[in-house]
N, C-alpha and C. Protein backbone atom coordinates (compact mmCIF):
# COMPACT_ATOMS: atom_id res chain seq x y z
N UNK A 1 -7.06 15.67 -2.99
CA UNK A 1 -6.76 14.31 -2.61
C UNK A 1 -7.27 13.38 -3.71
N UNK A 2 -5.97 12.75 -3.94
CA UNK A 2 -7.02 11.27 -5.08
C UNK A 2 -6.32 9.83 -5.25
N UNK A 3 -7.00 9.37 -4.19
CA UNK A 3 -6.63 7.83 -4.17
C UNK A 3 -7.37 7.07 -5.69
N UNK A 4 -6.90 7.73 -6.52
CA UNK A 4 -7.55 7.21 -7.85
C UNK A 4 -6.17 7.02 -8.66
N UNK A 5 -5.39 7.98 -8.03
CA UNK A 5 -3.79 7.97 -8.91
C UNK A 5 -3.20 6.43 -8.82
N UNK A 6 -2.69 6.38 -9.97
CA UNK A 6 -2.46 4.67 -10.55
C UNK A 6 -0.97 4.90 -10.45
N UNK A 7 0.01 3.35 -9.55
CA UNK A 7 1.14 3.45 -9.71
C UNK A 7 1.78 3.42 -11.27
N UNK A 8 3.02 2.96 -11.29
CA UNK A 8 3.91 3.59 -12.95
C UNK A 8 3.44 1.85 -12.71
N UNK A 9 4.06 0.73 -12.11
CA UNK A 9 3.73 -0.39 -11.98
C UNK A 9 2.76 -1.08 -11.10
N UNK A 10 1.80 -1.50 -11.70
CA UNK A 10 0.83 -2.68 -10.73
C UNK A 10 1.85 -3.28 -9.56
N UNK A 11 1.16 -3.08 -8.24
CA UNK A 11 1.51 -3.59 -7.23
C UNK A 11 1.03 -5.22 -7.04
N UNK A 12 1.61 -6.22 -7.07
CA UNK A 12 1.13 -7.56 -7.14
C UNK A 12 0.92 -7.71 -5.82
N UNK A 13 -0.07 -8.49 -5.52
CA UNK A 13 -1.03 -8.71 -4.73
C UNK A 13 -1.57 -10.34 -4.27
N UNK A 14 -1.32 -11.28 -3.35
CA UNK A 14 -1.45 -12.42 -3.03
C UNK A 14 -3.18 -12.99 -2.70
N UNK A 15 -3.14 -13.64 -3.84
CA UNK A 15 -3.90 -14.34 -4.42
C UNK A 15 -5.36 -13.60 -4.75
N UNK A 16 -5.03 -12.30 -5.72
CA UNK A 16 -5.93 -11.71 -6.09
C UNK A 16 -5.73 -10.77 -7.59
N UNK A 17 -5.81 -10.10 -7.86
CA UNK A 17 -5.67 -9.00 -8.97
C UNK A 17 -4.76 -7.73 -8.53
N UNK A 18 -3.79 -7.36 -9.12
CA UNK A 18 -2.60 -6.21 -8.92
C UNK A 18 -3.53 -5.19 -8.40
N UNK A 19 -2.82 -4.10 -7.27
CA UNK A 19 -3.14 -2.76 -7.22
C UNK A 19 -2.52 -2.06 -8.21
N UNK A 20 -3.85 -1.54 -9.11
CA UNK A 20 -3.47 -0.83 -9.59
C UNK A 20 -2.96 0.97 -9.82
N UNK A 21 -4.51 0.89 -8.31
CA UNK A 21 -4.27 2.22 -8.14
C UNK A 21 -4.15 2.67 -6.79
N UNK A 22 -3.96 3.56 -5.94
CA UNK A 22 -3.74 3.80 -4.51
C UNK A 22 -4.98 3.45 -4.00
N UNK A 23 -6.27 3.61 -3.86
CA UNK A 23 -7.43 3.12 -3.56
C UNK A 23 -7.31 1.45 -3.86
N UNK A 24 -6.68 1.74 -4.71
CA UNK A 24 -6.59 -0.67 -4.70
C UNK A 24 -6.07 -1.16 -3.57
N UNK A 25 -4.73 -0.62 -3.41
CA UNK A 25 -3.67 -0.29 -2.38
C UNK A 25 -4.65 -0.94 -1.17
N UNK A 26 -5.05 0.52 -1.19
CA UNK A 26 -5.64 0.82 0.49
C UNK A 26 -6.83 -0.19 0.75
N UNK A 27 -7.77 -0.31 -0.09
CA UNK A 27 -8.56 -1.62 -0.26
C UNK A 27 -8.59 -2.53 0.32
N UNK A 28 -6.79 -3.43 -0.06
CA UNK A 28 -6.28 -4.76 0.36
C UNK A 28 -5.75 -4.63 1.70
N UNK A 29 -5.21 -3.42 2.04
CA UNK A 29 -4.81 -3.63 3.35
C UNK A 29 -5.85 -3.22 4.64
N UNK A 30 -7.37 -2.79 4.34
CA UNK A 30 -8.02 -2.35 4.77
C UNK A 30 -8.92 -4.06 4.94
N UNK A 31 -8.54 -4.97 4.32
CA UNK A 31 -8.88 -6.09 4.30
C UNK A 31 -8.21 -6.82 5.26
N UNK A 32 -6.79 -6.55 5.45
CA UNK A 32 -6.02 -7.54 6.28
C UNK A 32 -6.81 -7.24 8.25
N UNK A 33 -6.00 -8.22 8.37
CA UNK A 33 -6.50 -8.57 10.34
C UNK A 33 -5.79 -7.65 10.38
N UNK A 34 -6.56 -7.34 11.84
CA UNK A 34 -5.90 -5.68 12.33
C UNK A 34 -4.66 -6.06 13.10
N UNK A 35 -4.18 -7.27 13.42
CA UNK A 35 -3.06 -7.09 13.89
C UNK A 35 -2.23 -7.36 12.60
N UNK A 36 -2.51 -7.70 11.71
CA UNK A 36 -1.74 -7.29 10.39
C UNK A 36 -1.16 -6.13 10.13
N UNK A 37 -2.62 -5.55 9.94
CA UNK A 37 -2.45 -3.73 9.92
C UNK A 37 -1.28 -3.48 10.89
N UNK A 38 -1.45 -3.36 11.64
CA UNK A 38 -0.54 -3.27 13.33
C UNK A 38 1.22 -3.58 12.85
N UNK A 39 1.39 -4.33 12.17
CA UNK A 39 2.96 -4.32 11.61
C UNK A 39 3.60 -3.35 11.05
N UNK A 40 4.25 -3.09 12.15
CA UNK A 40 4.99 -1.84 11.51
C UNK A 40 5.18 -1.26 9.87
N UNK A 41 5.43 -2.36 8.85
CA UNK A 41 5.63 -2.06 7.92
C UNK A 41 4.66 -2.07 7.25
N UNK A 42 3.17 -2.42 7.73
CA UNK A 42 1.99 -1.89 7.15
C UNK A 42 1.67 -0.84 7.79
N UNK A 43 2.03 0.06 8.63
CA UNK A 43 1.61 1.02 9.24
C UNK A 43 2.32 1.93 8.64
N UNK A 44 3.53 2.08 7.89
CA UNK A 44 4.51 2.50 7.04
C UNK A 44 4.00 2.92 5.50
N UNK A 45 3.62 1.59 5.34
CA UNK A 45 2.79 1.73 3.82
C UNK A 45 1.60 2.36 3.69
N UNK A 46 0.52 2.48 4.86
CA UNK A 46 -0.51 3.27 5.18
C UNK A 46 0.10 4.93 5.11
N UNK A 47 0.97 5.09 5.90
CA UNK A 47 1.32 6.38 5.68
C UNK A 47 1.60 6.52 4.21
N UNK A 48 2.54 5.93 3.52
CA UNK A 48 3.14 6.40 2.39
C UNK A 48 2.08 6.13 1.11
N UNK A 49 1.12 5.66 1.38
CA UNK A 49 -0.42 5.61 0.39
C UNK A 49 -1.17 6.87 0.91
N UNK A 50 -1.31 7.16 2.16
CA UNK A 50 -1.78 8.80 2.86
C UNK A 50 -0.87 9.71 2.03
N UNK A 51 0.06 9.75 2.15
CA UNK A 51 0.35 10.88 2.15
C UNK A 51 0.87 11.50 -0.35
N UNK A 52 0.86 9.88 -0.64
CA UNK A 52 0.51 10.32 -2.06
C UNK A 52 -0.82 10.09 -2.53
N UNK A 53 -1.88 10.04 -1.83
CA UNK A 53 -3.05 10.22 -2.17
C UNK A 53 -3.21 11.84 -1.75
N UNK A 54 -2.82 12.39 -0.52
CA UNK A 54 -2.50 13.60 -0.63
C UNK A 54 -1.84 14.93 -1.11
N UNK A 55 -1.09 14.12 -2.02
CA UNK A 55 -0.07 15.23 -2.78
C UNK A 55 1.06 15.45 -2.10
N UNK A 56 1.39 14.66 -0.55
CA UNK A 56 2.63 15.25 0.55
C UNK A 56 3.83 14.59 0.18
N UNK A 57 3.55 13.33 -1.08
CA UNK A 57 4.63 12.39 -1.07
C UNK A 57 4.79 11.49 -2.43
N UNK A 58 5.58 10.55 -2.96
CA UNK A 58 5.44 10.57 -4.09
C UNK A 58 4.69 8.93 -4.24
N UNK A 59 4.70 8.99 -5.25
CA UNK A 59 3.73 7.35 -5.50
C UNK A 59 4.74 6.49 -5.42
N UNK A 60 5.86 6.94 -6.13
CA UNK A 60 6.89 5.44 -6.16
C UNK A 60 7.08 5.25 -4.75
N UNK A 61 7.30 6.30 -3.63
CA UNK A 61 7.26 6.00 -2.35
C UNK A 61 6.04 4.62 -1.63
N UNK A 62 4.69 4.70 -1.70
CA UNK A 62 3.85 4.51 -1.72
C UNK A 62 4.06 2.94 -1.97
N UNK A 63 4.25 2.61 -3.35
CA UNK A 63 4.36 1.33 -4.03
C UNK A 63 5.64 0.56 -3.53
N UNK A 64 6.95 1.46 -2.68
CA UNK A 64 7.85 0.69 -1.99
C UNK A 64 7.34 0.20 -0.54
N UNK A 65 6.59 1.10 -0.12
CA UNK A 65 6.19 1.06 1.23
C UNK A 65 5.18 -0.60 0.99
N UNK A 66 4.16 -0.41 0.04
CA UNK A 66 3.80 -1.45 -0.46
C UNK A 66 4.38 -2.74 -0.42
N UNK A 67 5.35 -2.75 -1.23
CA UNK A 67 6.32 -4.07 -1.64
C UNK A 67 6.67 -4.30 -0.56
N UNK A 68 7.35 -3.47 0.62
CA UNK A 68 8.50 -4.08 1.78
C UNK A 68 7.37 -4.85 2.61
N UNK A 69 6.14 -4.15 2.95
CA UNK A 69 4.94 -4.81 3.48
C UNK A 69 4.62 -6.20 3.19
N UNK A 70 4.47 -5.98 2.01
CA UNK A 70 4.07 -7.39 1.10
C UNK A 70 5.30 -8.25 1.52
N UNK A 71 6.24 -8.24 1.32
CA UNK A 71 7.74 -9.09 1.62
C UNK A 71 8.35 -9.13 2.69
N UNK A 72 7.62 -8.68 4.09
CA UNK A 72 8.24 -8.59 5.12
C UNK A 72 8.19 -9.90 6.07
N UNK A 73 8.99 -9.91 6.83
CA UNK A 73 9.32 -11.41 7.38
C UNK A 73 8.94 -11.34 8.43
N UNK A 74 7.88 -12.50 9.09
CA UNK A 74 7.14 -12.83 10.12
C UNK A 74 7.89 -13.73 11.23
N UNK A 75 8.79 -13.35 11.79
CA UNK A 75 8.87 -14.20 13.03
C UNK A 75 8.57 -14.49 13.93
């Protein structure tokens, strides 16, 4: 397992410094309110940072799961 693996691109990050690496990742969202967490599409991106910190999945996966999180619409 290694949440040390660095995406191909920095994940940009609101109002702070890019993830650079899956541990950055997990960091910022380990920061958000838990009903944050709780949004489906952060519960999505949690998996897909699990499972390429584990070797089960790939990073670019990971860094999309990321982005849709980051860009998802609050109604």
């Amino acid at each position: 397992m290694s949440w040390d693996r660095p995406f191909a691109q920095p994940v940009p990050l609101p109002g702070g410094r890019p993830a650079r690496t899956l541990r950055d990742a997990s960091d910022f969202v380990r920061k958000l309110s838990r009903l944050e967490q709780d949004a489906p599409e952060w519960r999505h991106a949690v998996q897909m940072l699990t499972d390429a910190a584990e070797d089960r999945g790939a990073i670019f996966l990971a860094k999309i799961g990321m982005d849709r999180a980051l860009n998802r619409k609050i109604n």
